[in-house]
C-alpha atoms as a PDB file:
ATOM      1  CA  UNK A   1       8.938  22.713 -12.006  1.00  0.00           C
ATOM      2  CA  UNK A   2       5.377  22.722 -13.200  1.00  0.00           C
ATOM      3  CA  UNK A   3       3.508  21.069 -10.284  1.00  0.00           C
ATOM      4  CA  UNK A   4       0.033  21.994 -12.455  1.00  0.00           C
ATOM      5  CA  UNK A   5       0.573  18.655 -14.244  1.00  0.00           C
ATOM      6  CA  UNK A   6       0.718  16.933 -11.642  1.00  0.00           C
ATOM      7  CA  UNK A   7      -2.349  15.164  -8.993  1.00  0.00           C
ATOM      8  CA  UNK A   8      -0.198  13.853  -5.887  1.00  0.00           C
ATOM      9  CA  UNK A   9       3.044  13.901  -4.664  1.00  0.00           C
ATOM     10  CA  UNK A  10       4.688  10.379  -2.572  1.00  0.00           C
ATOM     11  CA  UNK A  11       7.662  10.980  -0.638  1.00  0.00           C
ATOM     12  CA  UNK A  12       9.888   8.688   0.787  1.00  0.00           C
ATOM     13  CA  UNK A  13      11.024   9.850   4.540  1.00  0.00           C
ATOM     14  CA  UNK A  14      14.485   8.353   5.288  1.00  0.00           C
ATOM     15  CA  UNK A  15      16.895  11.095   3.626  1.00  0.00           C
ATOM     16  CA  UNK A  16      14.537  12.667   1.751  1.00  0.00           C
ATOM     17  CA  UNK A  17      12.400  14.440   4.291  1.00  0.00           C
ATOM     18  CA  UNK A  18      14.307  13.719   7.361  1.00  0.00           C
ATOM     19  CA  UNK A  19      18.006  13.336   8.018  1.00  0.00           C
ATOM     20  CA  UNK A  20      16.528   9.789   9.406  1.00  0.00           C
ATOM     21  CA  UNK A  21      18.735   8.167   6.529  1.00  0.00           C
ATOM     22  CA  UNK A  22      21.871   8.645   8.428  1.00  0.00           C
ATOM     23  CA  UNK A  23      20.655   7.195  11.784  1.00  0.00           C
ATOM     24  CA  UNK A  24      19.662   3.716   9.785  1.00  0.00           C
ATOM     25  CA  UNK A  25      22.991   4.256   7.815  1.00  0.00           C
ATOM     26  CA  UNK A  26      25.174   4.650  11.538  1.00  0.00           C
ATOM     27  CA  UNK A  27      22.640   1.605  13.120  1.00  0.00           C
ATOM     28  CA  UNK A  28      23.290  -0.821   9.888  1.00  0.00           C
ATOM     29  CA  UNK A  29      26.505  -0.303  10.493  1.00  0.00           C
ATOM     30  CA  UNK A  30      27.059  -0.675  13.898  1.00  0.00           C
ATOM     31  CA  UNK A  31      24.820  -4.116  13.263  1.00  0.00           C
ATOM     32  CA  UNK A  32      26.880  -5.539  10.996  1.00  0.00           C
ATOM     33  CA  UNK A  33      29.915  -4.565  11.801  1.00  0.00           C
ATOM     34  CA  UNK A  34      29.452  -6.816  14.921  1.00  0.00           C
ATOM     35  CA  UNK A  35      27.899  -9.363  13.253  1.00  0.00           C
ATOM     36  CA  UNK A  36      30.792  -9.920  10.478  1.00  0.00           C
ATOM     37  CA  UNK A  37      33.743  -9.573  13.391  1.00  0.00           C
ATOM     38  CA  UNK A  38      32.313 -12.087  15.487  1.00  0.00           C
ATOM     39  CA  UNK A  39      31.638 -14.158  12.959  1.00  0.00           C
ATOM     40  CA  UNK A  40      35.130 -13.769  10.986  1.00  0.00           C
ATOM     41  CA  UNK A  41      32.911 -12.432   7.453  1.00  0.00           C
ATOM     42  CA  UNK A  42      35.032 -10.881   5.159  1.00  0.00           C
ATOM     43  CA  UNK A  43      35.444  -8.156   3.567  1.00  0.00           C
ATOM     44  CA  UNK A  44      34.374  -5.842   6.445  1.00  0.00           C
ATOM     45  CA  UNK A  45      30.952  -4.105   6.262  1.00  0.00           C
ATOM     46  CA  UNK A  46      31.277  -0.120   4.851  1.00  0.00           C
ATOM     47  CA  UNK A  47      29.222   2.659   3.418  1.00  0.00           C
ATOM     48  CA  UNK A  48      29.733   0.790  -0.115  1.00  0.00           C
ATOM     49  CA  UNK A  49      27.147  -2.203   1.228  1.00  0.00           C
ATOM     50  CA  UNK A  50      25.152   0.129   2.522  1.00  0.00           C
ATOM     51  CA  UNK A  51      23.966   2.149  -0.795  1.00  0.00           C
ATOM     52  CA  UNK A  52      23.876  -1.606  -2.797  1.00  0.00           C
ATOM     53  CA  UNK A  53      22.449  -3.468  -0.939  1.00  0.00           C
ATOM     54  CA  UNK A  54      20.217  -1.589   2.463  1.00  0.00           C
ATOM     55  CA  UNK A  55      19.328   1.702   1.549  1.00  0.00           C
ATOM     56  CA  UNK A  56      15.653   1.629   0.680  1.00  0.00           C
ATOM     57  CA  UNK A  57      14.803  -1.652   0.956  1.00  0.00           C
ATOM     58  CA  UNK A  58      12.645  -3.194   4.076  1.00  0.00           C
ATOM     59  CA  UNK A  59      14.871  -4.353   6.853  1.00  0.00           C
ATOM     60  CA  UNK A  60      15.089  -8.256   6.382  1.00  0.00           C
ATOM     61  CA  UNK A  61      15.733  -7.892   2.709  1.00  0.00           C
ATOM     62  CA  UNK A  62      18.090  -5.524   3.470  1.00  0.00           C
ATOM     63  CA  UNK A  63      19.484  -8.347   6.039  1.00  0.00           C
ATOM     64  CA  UNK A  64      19.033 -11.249   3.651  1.00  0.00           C
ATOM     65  CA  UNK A  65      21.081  -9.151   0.826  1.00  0.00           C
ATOM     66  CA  UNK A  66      24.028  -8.030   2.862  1.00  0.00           C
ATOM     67  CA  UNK A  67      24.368 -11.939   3.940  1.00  0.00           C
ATOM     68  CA  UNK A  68      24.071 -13.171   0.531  1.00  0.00           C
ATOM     69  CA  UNK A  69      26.849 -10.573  -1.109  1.00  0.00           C
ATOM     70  CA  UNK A  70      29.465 -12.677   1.574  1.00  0.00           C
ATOM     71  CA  UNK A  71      27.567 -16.499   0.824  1.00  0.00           C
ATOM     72  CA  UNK A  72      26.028 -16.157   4.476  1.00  0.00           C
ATOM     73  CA  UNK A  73      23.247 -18.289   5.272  1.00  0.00           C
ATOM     74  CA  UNK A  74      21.649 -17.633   8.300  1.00  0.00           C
ATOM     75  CA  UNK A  75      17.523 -19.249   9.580  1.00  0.00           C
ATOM     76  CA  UNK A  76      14.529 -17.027   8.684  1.00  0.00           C
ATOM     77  CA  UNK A  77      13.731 -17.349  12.395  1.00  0.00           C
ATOM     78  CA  UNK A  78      10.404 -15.265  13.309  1.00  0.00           C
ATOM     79  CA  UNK A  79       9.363 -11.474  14.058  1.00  0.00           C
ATOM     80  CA  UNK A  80       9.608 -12.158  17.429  1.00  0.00           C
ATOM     81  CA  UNK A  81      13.265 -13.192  17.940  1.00  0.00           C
ATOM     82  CA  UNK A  82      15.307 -11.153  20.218  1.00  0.00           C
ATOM     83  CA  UNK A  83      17.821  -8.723  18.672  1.00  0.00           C
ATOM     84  CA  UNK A  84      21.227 -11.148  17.823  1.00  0.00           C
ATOM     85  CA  UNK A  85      22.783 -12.400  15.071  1.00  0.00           C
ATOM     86  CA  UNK A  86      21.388 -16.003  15.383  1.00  0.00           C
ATOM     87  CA  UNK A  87      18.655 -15.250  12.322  1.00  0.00           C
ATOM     88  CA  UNK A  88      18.215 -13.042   9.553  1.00  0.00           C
ATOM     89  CA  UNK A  89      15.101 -11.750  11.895  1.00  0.00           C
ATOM     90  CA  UNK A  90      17.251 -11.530  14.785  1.00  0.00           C
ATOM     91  CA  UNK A  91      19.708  -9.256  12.945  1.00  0.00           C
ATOM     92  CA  UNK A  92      17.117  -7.279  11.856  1.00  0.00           C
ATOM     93  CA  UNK A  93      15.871  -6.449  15.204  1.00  0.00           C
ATOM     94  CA  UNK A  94      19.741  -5.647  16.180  1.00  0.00           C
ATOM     95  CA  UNK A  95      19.344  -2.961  13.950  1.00  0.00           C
ATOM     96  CA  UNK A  96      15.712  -1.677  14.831  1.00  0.00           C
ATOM     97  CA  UNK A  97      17.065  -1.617  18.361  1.00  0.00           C
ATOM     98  CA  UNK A  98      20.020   0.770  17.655  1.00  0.00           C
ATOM     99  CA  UNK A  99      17.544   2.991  15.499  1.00  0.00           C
ATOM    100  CA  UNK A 100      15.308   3.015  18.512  1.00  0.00           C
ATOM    101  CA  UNK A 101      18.161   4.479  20.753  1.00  0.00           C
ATOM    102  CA  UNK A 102      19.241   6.984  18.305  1.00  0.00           C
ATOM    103  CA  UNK A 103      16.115   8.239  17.604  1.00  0.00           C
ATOM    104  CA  UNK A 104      15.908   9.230  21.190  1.00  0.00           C
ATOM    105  CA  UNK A 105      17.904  12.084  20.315  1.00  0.00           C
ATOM    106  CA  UNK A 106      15.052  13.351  18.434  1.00  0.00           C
ATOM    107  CA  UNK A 107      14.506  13.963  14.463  1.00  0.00           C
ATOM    108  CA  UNK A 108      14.629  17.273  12.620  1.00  0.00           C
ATOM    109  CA  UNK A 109      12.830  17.721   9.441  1.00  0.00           C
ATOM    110  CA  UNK A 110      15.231  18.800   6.313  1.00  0.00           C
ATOM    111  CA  UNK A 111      14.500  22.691   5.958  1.00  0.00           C
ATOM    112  CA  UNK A 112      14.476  21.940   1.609  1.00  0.00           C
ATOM    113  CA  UNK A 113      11.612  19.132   2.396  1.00  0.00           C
ATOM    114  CA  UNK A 114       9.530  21.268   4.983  1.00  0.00           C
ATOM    115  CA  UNK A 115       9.645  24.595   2.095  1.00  0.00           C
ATOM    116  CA  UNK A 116       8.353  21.691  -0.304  1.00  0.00           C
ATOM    117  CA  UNK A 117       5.982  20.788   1.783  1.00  0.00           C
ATOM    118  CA  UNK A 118       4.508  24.593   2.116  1.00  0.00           C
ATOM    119  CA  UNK A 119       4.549  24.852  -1.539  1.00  0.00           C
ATOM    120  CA  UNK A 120       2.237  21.824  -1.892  1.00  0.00           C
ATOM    121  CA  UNK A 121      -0.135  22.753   0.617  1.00  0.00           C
ATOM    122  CA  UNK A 122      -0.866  25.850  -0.936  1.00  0.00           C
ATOM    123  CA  UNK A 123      -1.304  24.385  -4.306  1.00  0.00           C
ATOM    124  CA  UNK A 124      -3.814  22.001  -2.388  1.00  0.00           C
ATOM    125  CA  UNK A 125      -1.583  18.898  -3.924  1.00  0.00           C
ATOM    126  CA  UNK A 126      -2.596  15.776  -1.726  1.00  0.00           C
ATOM    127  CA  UNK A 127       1.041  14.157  -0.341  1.00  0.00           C
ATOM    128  CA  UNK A 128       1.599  10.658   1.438  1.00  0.00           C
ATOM    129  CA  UNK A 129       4.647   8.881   2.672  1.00  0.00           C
ATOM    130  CA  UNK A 130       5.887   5.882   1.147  1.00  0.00           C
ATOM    131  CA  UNK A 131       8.434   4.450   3.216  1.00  0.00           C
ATOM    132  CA  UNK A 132       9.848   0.650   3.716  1.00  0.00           C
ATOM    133  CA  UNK A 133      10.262   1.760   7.619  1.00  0.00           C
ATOM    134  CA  UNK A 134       7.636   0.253  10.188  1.00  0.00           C
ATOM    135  CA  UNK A 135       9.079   3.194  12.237  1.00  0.00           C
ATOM    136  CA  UNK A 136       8.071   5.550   9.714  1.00  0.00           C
ATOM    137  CA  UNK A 137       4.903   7.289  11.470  1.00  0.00           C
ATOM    138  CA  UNK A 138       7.299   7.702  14.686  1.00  0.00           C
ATOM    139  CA  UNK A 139       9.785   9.791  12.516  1.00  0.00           C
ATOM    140  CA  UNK A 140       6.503  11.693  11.326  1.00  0.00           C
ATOM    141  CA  UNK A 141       5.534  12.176  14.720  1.00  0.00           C
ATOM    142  CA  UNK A 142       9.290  13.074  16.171  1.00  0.00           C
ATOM    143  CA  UNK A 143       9.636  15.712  13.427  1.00  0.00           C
ATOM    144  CA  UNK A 144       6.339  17.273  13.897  1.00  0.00           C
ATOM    145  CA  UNK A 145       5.281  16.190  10.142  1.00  0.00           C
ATOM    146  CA  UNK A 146       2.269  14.236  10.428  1.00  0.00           C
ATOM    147  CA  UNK A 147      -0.457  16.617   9.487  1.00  0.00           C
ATOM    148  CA  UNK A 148       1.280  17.591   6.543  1.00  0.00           C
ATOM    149  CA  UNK A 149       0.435  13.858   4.644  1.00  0.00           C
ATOM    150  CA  UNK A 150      -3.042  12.729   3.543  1.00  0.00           C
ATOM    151  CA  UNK A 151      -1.829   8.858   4.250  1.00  0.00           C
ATOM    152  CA  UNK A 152       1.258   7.005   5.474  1.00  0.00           C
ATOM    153  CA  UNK A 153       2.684   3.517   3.472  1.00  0.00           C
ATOM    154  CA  UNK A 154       4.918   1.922   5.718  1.00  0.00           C
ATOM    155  CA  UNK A 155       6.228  -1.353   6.445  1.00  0.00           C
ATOM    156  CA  UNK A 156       3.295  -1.872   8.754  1.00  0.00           C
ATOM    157  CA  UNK A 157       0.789  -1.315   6.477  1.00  0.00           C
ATOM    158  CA  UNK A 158       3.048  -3.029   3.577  1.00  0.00           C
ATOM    159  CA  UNK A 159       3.530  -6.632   5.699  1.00  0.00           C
ATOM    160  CA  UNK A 160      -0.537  -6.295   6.045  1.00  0.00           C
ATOM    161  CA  UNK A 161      -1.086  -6.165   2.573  1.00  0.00           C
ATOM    162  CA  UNK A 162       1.040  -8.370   0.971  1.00  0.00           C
ATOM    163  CA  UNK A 163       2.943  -5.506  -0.998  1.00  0.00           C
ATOM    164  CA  UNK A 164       6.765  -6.141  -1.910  1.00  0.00           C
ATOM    165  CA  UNK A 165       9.190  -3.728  -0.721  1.00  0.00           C
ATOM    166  CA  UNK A 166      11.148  -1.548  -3.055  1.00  0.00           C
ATOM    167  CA  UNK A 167      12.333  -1.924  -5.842  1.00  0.00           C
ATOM    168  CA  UNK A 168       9.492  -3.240  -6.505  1.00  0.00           C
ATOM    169  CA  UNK A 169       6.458  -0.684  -7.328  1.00  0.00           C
ATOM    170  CA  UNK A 170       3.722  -2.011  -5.217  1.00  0.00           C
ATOM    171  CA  UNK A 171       3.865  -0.038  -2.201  1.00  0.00           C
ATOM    172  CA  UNK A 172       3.790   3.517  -4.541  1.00  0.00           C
ATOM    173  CA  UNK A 173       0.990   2.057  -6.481  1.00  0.00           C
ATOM    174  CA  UNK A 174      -0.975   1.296  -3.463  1.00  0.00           C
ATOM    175  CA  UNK A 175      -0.564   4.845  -2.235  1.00  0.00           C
ATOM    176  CA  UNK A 176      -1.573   6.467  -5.370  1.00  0.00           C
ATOM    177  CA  UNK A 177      -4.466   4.002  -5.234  1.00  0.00           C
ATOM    178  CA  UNK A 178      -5.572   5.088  -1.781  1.00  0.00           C
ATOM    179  CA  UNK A 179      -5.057   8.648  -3.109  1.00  0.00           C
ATOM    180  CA  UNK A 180      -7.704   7.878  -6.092  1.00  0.00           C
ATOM    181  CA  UNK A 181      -4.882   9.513  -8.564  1.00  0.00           C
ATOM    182  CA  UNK A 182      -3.480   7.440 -11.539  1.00  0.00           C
ATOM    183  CA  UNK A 183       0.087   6.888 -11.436  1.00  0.00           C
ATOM    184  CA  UNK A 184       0.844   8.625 -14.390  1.00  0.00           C
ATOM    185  CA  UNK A 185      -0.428  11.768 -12.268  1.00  0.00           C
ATOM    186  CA  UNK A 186       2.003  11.502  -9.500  1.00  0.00           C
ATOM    187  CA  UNK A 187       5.296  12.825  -8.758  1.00  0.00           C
ATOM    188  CA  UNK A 188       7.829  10.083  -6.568  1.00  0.00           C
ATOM    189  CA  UNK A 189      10.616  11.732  -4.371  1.00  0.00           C
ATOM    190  CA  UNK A 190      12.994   9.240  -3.632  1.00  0.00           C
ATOM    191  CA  UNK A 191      16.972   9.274  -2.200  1.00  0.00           C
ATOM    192  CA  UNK A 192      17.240   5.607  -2.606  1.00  0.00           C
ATOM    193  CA  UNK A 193      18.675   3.647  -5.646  1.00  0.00           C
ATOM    194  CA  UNK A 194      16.311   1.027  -5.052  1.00  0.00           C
ATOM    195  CA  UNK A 195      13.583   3.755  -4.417  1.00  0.00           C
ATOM    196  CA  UNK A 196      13.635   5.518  -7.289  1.00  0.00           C
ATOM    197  CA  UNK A 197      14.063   1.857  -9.627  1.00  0.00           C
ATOM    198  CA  UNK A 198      10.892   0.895  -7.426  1.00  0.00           C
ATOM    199  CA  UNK A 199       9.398   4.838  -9.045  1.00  0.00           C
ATOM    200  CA  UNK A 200      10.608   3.989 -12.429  1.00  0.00           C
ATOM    201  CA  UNK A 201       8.913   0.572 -12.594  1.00  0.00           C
ATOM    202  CA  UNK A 202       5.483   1.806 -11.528  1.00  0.00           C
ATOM    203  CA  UNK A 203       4.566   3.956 -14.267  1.00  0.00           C
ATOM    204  CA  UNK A 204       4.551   7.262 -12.560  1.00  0.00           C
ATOM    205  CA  UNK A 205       4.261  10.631 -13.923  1.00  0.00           C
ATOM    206  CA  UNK A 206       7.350  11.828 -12.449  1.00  0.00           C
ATOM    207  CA  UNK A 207      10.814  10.109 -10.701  1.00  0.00           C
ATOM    208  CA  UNK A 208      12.867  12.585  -8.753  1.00  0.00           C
ATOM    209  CA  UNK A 209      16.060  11.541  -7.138  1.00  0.00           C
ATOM    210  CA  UNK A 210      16.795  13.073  -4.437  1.00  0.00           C
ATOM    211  CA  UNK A 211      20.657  12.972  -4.066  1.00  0.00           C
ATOM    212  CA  UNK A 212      21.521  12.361  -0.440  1.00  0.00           C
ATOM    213  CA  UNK A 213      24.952  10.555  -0.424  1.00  0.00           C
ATOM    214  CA  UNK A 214      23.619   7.592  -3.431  1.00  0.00           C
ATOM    215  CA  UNK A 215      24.980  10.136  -6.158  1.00  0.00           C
ATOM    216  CA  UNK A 216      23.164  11.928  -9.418  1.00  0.00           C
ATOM    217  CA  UNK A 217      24.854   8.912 -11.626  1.00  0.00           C
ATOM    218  CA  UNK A 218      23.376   6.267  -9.879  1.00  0.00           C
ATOM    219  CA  UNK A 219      20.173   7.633  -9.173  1.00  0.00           C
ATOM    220  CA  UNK A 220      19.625   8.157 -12.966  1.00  0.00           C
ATOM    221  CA  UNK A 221      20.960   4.780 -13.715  1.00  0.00           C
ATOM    222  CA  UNK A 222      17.953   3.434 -11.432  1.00  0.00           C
ATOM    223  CA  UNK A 223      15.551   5.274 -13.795  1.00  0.00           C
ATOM    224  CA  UNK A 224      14.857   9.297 -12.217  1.00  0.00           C
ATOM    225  CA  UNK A 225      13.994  11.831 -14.845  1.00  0.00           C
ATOM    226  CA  UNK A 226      15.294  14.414 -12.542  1.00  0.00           C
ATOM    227  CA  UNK A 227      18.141  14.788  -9.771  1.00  0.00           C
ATOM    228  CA  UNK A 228      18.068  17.546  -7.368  1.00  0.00           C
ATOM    229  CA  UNK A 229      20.846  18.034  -4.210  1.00  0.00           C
ATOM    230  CA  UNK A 230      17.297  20.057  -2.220  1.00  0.00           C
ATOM    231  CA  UNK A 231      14.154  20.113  -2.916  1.00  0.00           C
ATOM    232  CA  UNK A 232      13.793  23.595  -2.758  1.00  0.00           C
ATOM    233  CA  UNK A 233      15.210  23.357  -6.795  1.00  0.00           C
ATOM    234  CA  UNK A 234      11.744  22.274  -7.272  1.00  0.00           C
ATOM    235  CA  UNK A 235       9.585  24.963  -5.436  1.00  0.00           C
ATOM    236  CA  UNK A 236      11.085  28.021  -8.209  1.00  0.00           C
ATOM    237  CA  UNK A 237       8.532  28.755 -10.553  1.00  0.00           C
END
């Protein structure tokens, strides 16, 4: 791949620069799994829910669209409710909980993403993180990547500015705005269907799926010009 033409490089982090993906994936689970037995919600929660209607999007979407694929309407309720099942926030805040205690375990960077990341830095390309996670910069910190990214987009940053989550564009077009490089000039690394739609709708220079577990077919449904299984396939010459 010809990095040359390109200005700046945004990365999503969950499953595309961290095995992080699979700790959301086991804590969405465990979440609603609960959730739907003690409420009698049919069909059970599986993997299948998880790619349509969680995986890349910020957590009370996420909630909202898992309870609206089964009709269930639950109260907004606020930020600050307790981690239950009583509101879509409260559900929400199940699941942060479980990532919290998982993440205890401690976060490894992918080996493919951290040879990327070398590559880059020599070529002086500036990179951020674009991720729908407000736990994102603890992930950074956890797998010892902070230094490596000129800025961080989070879900923090993206509830203070008003930007809509994927698959909508905004928060990749506010990070190539901070950067002070045109979209057109940017490469987006997602693992995410709604990711890399949110990559294809924004303009950018460049949409790379990253395929994770979401599969090539999908990913290039959503709109990415180019599927790779590591991201080393994009460090050869």
């Amino acid at each position: 791949m010809d990095w040359d033409r390109y200005d700046a490089a945004l990365f999503d982090l969950d499953g595309v620069l961290t095995p992080t993906a699979l700790v959301h994936m086991r804590a969405w689970d465990a979440t609603f799994t609960a959730l739907f037995r003690s409420r009698g919600i049919e069909p059970p929660y599986g993997d299948d829910d998880y790619f349509r209607y969680v995986d890349g999007r910020p957590r009370y979407d996420a909630v909202r669209a898992v309870l609206a694929s089964r009709a269930v309407v639950l109260p907004e309720g606020s930020p600050e409710d307790p981690p239950g099942d009583g509101t879509v926030h409260a559900v929400g805040n199940a699941k942060n909980a479980h990532v919290l205690r998982l993440l205890a375990d401690g976060v490894e960077a992918y080996p493919d993403a951290v040879a990327l990341l070398d590559r880059l830095a020599v070529a002086g390309l500036p990179c951020a993180v674009v991720s729908s996670s407000r736990n994102a910069r603890a992930v950074l910190d956890a797998a010892r990547l902070t230094d490596r990214f000129r800025l961080v987009v989070d879900g923090v940053v993206a509830a203070r500015e008003g930007l809509a989550g994927k698959p909508a564009p905004e928060t990749f077009a506010y990070a190539a705005h901070a950067l002070g490089v045109p979209a057109g000039r940017c490469v987006v690394l997602e693992d995410a269907v709604s990711g890399v739609a949110a990559g294809a709708a924004g303009g950018f220079g460049l949409v790379v799926g990253v395929d994770r577990g979401a599969g090539a077919e999908a990913l290039r449904a959503a709109g990415a010009d180019v599927v790779v299984t590591r991201l080393t396939e994009l460090v050869a010459p």
